[in-house]
C-alpha atoms as a PDB file:
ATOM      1  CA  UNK A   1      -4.660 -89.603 -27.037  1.00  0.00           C
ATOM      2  CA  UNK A   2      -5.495 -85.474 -27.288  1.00  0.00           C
ATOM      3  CA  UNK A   3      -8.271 -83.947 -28.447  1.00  0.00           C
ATOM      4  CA  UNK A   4      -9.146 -80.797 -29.708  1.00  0.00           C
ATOM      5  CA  UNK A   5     -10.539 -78.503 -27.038  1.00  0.00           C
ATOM      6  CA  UNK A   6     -14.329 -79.551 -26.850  1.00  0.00           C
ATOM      7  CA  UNK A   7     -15.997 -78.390 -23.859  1.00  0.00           C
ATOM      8  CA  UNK A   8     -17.176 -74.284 -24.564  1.00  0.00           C
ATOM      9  CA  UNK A   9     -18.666 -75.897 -28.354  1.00  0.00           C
ATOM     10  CA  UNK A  10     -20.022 -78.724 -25.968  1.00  0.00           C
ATOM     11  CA  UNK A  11     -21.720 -76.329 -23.713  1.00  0.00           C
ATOM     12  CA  UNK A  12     -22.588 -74.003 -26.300  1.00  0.00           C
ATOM     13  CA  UNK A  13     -24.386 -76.817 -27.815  1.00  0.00           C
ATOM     14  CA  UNK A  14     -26.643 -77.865 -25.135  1.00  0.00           C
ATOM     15  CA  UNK A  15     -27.577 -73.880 -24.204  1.00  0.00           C
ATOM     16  CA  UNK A  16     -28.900 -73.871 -27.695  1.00  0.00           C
ATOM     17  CA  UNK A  17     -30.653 -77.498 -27.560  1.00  0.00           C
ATOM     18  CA  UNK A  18     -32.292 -76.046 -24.360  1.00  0.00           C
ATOM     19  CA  UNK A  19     -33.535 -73.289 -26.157  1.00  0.00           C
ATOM     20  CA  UNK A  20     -35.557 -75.033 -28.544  1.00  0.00           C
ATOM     21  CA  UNK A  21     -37.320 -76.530 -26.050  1.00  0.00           C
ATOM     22  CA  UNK A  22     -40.276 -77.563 -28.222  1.00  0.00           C
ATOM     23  CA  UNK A  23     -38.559 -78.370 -31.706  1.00  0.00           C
ATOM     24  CA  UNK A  24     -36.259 -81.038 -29.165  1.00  0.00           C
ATOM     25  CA  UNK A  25     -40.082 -82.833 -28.584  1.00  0.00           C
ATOM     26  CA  UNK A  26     -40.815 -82.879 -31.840  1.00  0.00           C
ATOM     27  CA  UNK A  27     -38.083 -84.546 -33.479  1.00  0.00           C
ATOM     28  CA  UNK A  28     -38.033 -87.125 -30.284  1.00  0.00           C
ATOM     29  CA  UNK A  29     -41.282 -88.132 -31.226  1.00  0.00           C
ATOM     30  CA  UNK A  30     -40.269 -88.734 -35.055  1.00  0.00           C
ATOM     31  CA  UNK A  31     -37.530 -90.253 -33.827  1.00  0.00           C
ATOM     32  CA  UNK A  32     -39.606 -92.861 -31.445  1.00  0.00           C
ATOM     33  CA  UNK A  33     -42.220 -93.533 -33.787  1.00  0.00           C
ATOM     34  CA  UNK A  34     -40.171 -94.402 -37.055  1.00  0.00           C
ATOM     35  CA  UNK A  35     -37.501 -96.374 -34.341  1.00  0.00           C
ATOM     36  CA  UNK A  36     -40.894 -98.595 -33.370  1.00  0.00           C
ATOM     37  CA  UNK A  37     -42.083 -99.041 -36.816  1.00  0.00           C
ATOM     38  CA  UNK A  38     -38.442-100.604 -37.984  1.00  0.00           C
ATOM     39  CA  UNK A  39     -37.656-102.735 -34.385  1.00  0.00           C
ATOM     40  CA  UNK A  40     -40.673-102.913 -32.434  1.00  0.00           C
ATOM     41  CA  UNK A  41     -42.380-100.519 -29.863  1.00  0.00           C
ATOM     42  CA  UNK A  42     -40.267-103.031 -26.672  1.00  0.00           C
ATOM     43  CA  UNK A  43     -37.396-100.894 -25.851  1.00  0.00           C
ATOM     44  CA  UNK A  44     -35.580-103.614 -24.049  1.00  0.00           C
ATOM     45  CA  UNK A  45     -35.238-105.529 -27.792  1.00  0.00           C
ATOM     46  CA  UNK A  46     -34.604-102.386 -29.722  1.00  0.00           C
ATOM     47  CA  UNK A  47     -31.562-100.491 -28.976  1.00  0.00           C
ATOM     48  CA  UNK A  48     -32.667 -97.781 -31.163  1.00  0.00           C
ATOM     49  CA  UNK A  49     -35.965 -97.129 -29.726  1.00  0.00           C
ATOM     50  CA  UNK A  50     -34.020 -97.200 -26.127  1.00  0.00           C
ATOM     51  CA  UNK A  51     -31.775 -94.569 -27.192  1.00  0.00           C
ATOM     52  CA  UNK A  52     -34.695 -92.157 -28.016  1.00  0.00           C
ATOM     53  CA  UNK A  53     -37.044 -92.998 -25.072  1.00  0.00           C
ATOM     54  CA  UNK A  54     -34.182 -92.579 -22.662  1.00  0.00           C
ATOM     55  CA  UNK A  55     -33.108 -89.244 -24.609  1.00  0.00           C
ATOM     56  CA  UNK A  56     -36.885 -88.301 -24.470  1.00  0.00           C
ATOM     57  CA  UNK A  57     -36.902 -88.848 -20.572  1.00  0.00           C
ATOM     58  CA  UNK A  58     -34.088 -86.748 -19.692  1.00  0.00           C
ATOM     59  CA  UNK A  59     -35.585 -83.928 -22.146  1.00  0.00           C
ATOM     60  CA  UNK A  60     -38.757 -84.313 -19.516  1.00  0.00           C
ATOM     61  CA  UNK A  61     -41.011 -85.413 -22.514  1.00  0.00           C
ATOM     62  CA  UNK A  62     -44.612 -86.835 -20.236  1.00  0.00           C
ATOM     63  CA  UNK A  63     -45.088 -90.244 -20.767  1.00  0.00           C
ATOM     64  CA  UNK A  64     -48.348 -90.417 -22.529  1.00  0.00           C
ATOM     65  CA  UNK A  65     -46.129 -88.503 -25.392  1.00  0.00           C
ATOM     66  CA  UNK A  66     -43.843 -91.275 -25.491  1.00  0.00           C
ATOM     67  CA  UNK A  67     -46.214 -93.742 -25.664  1.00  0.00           C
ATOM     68  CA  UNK A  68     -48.166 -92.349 -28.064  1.00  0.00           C
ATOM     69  CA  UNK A  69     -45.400 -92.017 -30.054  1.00  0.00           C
ATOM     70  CA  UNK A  70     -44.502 -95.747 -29.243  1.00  0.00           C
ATOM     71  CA  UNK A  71     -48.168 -96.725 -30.545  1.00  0.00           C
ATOM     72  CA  UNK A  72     -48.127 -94.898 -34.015  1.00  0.00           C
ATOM     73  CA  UNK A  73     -45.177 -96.532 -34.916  1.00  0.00           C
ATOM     74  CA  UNK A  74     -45.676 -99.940 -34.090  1.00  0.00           C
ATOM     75  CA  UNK A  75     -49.111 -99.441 -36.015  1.00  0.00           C
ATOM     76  CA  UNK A  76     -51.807 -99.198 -33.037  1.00  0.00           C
ATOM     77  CA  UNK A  77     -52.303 -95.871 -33.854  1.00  0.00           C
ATOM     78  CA  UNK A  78     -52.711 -93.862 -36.816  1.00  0.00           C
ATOM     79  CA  UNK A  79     -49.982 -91.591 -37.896  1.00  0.00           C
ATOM     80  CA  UNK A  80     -47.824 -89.693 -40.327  1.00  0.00           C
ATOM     81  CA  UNK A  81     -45.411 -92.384 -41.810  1.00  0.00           C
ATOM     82  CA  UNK A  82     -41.855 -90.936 -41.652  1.00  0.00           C
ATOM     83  CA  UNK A  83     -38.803 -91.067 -44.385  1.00  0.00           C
ATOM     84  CA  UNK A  84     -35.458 -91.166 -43.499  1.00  0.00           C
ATOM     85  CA  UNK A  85     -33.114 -89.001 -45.378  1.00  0.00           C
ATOM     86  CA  UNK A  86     -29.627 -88.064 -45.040  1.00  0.00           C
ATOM     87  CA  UNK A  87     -27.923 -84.969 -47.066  1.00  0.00           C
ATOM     88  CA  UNK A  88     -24.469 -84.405 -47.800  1.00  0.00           C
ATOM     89  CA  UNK A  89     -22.621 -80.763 -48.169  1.00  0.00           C
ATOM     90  CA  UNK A  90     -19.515 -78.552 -47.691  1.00  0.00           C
ATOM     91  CA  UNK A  91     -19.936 -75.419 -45.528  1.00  0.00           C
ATOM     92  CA  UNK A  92     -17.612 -72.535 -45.346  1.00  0.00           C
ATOM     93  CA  UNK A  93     -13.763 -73.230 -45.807  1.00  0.00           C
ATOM     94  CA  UNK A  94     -14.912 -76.652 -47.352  1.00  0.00           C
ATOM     95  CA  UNK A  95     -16.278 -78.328 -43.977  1.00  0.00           C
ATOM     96  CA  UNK A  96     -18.000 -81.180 -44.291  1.00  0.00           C
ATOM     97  CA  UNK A  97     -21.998 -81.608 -43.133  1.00  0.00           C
ATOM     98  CA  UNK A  98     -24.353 -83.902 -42.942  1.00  0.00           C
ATOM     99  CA  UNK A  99     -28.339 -83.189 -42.229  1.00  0.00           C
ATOM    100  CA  UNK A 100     -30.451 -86.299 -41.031  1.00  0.00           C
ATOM    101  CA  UNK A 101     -33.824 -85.696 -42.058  1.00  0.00           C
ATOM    102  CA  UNK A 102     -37.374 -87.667 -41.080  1.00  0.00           C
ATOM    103  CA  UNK A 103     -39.982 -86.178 -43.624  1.00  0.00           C
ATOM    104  CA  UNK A 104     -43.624 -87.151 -45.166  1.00  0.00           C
ATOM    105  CA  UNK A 105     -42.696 -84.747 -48.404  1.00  0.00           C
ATOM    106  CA  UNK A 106     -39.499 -85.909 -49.580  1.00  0.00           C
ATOM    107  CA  UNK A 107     -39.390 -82.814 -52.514  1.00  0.00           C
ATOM    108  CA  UNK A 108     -40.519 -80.065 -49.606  1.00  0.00           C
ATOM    109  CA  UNK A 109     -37.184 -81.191 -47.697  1.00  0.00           C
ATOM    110  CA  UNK A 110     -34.533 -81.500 -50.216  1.00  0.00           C
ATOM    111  CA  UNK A 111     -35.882 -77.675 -51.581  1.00  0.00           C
ATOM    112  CA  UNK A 112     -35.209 -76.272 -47.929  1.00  0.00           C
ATOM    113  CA  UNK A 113     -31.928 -78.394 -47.398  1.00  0.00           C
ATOM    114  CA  UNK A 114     -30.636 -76.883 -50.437  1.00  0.00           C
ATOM    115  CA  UNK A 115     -31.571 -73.485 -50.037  1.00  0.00           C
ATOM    116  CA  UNK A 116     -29.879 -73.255 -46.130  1.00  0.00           C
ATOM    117  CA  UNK A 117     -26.870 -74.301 -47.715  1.00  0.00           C
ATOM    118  CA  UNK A 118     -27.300 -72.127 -51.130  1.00  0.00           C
ATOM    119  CA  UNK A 119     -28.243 -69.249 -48.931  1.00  0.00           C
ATOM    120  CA  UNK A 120     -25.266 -69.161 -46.475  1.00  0.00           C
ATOM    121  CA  UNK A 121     -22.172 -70.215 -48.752  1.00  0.00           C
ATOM    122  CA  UNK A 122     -22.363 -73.751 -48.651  1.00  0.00           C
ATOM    123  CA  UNK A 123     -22.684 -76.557 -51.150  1.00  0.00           C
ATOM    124  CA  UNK A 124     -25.391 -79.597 -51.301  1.00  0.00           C
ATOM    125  CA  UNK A 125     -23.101 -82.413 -52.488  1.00  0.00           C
ATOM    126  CA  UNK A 126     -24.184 -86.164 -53.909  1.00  0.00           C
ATOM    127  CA  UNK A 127     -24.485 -88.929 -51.919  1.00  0.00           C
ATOM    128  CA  UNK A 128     -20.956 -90.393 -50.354  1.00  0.00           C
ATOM    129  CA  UNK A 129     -18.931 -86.824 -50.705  1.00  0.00           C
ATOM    130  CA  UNK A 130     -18.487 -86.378 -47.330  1.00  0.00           C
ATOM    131  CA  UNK A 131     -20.081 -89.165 -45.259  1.00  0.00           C
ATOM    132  CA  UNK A 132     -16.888 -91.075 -44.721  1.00  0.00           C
ATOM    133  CA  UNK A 133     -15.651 -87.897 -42.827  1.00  0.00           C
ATOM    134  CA  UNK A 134     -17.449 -89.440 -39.735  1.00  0.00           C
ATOM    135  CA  UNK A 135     -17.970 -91.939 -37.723  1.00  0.00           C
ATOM    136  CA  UNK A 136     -20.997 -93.663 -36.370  1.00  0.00           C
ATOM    137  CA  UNK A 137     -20.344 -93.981 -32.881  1.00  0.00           C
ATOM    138  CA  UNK A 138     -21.815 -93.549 -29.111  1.00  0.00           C
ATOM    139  CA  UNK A 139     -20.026 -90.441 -27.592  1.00  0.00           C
ATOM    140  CA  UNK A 140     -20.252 -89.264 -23.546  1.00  0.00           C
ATOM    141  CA  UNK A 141     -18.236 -86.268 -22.269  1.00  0.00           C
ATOM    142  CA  UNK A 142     -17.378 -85.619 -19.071  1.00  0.00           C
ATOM    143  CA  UNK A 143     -16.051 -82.466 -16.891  1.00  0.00           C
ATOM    144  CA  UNK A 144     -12.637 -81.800 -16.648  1.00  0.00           C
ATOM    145  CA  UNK A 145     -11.493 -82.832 -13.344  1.00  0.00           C
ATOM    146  CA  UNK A 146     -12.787 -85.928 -13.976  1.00  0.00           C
ATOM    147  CA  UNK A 147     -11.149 -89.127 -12.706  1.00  0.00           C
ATOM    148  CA  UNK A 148      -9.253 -89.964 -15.884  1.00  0.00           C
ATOM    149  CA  UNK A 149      -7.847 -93.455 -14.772  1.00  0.00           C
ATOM    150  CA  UNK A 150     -11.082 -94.576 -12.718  1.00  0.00           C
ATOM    151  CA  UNK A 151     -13.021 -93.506 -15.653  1.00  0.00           C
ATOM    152  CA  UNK A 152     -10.851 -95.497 -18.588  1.00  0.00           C
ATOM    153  CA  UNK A 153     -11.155 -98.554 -15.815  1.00  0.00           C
ATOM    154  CA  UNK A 154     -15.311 -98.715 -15.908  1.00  0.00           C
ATOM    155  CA  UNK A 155     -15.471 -97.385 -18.959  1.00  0.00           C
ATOM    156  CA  UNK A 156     -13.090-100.296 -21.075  1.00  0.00           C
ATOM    157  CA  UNK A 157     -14.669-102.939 -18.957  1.00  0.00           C
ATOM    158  CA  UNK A 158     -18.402-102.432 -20.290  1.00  0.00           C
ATOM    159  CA  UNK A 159     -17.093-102.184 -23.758  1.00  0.00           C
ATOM    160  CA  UNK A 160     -16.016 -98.580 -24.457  1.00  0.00           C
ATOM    161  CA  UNK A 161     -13.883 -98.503 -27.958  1.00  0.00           C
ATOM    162  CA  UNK A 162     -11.810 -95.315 -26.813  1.00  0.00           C
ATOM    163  CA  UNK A 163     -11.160 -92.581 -24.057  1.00  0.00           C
ATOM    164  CA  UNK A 164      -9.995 -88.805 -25.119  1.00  0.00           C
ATOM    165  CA  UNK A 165      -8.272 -86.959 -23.219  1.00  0.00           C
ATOM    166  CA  UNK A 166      -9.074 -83.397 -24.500  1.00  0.00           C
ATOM    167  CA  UNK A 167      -6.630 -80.293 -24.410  1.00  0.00           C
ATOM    168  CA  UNK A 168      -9.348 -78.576 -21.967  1.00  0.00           C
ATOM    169  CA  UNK A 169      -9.018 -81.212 -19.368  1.00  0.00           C
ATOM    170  CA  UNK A 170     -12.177 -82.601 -20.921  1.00  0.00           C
ATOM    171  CA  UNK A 171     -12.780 -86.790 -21.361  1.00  0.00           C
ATOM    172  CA  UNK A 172     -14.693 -88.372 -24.499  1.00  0.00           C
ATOM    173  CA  UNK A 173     -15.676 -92.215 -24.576  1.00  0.00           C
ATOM    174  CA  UNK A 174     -16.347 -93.540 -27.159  1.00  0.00           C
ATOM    175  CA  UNK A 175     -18.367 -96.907 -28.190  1.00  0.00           C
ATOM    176  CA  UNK A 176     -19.974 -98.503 -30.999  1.00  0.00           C
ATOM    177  CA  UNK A 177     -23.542 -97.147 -31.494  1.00  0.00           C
ATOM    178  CA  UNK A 178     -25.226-100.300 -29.492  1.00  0.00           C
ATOM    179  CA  UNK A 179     -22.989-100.654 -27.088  1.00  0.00           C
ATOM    180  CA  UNK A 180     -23.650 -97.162 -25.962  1.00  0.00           C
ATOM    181  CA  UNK A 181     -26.615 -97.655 -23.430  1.00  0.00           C
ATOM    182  CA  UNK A 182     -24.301-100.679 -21.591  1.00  0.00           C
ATOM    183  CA  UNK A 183     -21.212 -97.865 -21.349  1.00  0.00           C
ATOM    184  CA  UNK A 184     -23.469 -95.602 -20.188  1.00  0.00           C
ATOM    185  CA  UNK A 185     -25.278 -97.374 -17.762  1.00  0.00           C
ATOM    186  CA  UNK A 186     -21.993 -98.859 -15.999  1.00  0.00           C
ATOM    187  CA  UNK A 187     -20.681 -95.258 -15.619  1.00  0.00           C
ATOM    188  CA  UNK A 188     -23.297 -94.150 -14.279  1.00  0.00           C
ATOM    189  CA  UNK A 189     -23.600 -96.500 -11.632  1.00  0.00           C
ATOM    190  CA  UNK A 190     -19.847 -96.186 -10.993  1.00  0.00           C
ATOM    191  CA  UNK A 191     -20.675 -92.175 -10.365  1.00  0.00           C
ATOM    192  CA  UNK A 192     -20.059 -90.605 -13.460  1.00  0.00           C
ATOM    193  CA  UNK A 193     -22.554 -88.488 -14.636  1.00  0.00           C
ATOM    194  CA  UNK A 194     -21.787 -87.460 -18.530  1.00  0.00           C
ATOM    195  CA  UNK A 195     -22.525 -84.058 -19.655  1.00  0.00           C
ATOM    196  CA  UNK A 196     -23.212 -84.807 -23.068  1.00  0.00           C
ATOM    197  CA  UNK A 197     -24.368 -88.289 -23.855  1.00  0.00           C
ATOM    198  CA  UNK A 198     -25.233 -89.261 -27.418  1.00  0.00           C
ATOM    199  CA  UNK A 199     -25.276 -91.455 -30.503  1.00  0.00           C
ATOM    200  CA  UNK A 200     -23.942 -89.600 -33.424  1.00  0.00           C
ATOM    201  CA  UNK A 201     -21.825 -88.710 -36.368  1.00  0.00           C
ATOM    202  CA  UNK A 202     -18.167 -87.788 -34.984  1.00  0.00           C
ATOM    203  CA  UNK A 203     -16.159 -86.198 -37.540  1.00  0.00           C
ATOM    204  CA  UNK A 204     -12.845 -88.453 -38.137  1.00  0.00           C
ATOM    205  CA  UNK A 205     -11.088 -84.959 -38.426  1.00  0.00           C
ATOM    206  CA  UNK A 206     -12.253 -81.544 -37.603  1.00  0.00           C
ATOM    207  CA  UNK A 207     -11.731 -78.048 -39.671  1.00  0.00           C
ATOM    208  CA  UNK A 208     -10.917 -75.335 -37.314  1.00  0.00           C
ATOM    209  CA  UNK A 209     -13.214 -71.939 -37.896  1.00  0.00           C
ATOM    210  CA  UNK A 210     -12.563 -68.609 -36.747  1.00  0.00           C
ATOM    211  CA  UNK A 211     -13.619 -64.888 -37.622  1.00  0.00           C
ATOM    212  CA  UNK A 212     -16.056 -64.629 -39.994  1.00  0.00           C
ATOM    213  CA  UNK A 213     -15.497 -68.021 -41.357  1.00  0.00           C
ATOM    214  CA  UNK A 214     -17.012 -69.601 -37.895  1.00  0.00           C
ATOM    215  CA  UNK A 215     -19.864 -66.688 -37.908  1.00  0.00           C
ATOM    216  CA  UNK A 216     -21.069 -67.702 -41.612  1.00  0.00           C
ATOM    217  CA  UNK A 217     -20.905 -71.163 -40.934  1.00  0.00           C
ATOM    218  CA  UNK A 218     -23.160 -70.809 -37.622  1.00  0.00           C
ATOM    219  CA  UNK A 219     -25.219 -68.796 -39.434  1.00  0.00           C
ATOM    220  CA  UNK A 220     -25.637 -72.076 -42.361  1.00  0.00           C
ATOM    221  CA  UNK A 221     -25.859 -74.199 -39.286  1.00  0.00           C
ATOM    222  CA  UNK A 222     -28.832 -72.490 -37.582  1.00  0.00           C
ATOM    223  CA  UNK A 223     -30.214 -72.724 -40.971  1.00  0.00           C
ATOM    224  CA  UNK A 224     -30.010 -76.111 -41.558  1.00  0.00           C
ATOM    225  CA  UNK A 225     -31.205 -76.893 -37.817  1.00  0.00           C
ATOM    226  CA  UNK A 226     -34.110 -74.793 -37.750  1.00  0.00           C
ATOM    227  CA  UNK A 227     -35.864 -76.755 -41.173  1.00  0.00           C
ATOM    228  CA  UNK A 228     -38.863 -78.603 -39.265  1.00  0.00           C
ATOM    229  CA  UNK A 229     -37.590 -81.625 -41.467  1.00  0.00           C
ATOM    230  CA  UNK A 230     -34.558 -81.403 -40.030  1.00  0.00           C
ATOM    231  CA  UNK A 231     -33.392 -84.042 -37.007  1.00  0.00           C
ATOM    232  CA  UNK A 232     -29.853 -83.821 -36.510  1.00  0.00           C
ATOM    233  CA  UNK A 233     -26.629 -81.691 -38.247  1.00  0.00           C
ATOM    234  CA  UNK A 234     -23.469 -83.115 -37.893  1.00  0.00           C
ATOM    235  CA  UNK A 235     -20.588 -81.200 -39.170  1.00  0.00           C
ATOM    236  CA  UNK A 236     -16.196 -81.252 -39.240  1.00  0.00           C
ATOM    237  CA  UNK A 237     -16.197 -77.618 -38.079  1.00  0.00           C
ATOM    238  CA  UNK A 238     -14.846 -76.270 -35.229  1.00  0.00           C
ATOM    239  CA  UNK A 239     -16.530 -73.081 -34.250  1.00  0.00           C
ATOM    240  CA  UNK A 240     -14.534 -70.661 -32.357  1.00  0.00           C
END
C-alpha cells in the first residue's frame, strides 16, 4: 500500500531531536524510571522499560544514568514520583494533537499545555476528541533503495502487522507496540538498519500543511515540545 511522502519530515525530525541533545536525556530518564516503577527495573520482563533503555543507549545516555534511573523507579532510590498525562487538541486547519506528559505538578502542566496551544491558534480539547485519530503502534523506516521484498520477508516472519511502501521510495513497518523490539531485532540481524525506530502514536490519517498553515503549526509544535513536562507530541499534520 502507498504512503504519503515521509522521509524529508522524517529527517527533519531527527535533526531537531539531535538538537536537543539534553532535553532527549531528560525525558529518557522519566521515561525509565516511571517504566520501572509500573513493570519492574528487569528489562528482559518489561517491554516497556526495554524500549526506553535501548532508546537511551542509542541516544549515548552513560550507564550509571540509566541505572540510576532504573533504581528510583523500582524504589531503591529516592526520587520524584512521575504522573502520566495525555492532552488532546486541534492545531491549525483542525489537525489533530496529542501531548504525552510525565509531571510531579499536574496544575503547572495543564496551564503550559494550554497556553502553547492558546498562544499559537490551536485548541485544548476534552479527553477522547482526537485520540482515536491514531494508532498505538511500533513504527521503523527505512531508506529508499531499500530491499522492499527481502525486507516484507524478515519483517512478516517476526511478526510485523504491515509494510508501506511510501511515494518517496521510503518503507514503514509496522507492529503492535510489544512486538516491536522482536521486529526490530530480526531486521537488524538480517542487515537492515532502520532510520527511525520507535513506539508511537501514528495518525490513522494525516492533514496536509503548507504556507503559513505548516509555519503556524510548527511554530504550536515547538511550543508544545519545548514544555519541560512535555515527553512526546504526536500530531495528523503534514508539514511541508
Amino acid at each position: 500500500m502507498a504512503g504519503h511522502s515521509k522521509w524529508a519530515n522524517i529527517k527533519h525530525k531527527k535533526a531537531a531531536q539531535d538538537a536537543k541533545r539534553g532535553k532527549i536525556f531528560t525525558r529518557l530518564i522519566k521515561e525509565i524510571t516511571v517504566a520501572a516503577r509500573l513493570g519492574g527495573g528487569d528489562p528482559n520482563s518489561n517491554p516497556r522499560l526495554r524500549l526506553a533503555v535501548d532508546k537511551a543507549y542509542e541516544q549515548n545516555m552513560p550507564k550509571e544514568n540509566i541505572e540510576r534511573a532504573i533504581k528510583r523507579g523500582s524504589g531503591d532510590l529516592e526520587g520524584v514520583n512521575y504522573e502520566e498525562i495525555r492532552y488532546e487538541g486541534y492545531g491549525i486547519a483542525g489537525a489533530a494533537v496529542l501531548v504525552d506528559c510525565m509531571t510531579d505538578n499536574r496544575v503547572r502542566t495543564v496551564a503550559d499545555v494550554r497556553h502553547a496551544f492558546t498562544k499559537y491558534g490551536g485548541n485544548l480539547g476534552t479527553d477522547g476528541s482526537v485520540g482515536f485519530l491514531f494508532k498505538h503502534c511500533g513504527q521503523l523506516l527505512f531508506a529508499p533503495g531499500t530491499d522492499e521484498d527481502k525486507l516484507m520477508e524478515v519483517a512478516l516472519e517476526a511478526g510485523a502487522e504491515d509494510i508501506i511502501a511510501n511515494d518517496d521510495g521510503s518503507i514503514e513497518v509496522i507492529t503492535a507496540p510489544y512486538e516491536f523490539v522482536a521486529v526490530k531485532e530480526a531486521l537488524e540481524k538480517a542487515g537492515f538498519k532502520a532510520e527511525l525506530a520507535e513506539v508511537t502514536m501514528k495518525p490513522v490519517n494525516e492533514t496536509e500543511l503548507t504556507g503559513d498553515d505548516s509555519v503556524k503549526m510548527q511554530k504550536l509544535l515547538d511550543a508544545l515540545e519545548s514544555i519541560d513536562d512535555v515527553q512526546e507530541v504526536y500530531t495528523t499534520a503534514v508539514i511541508d
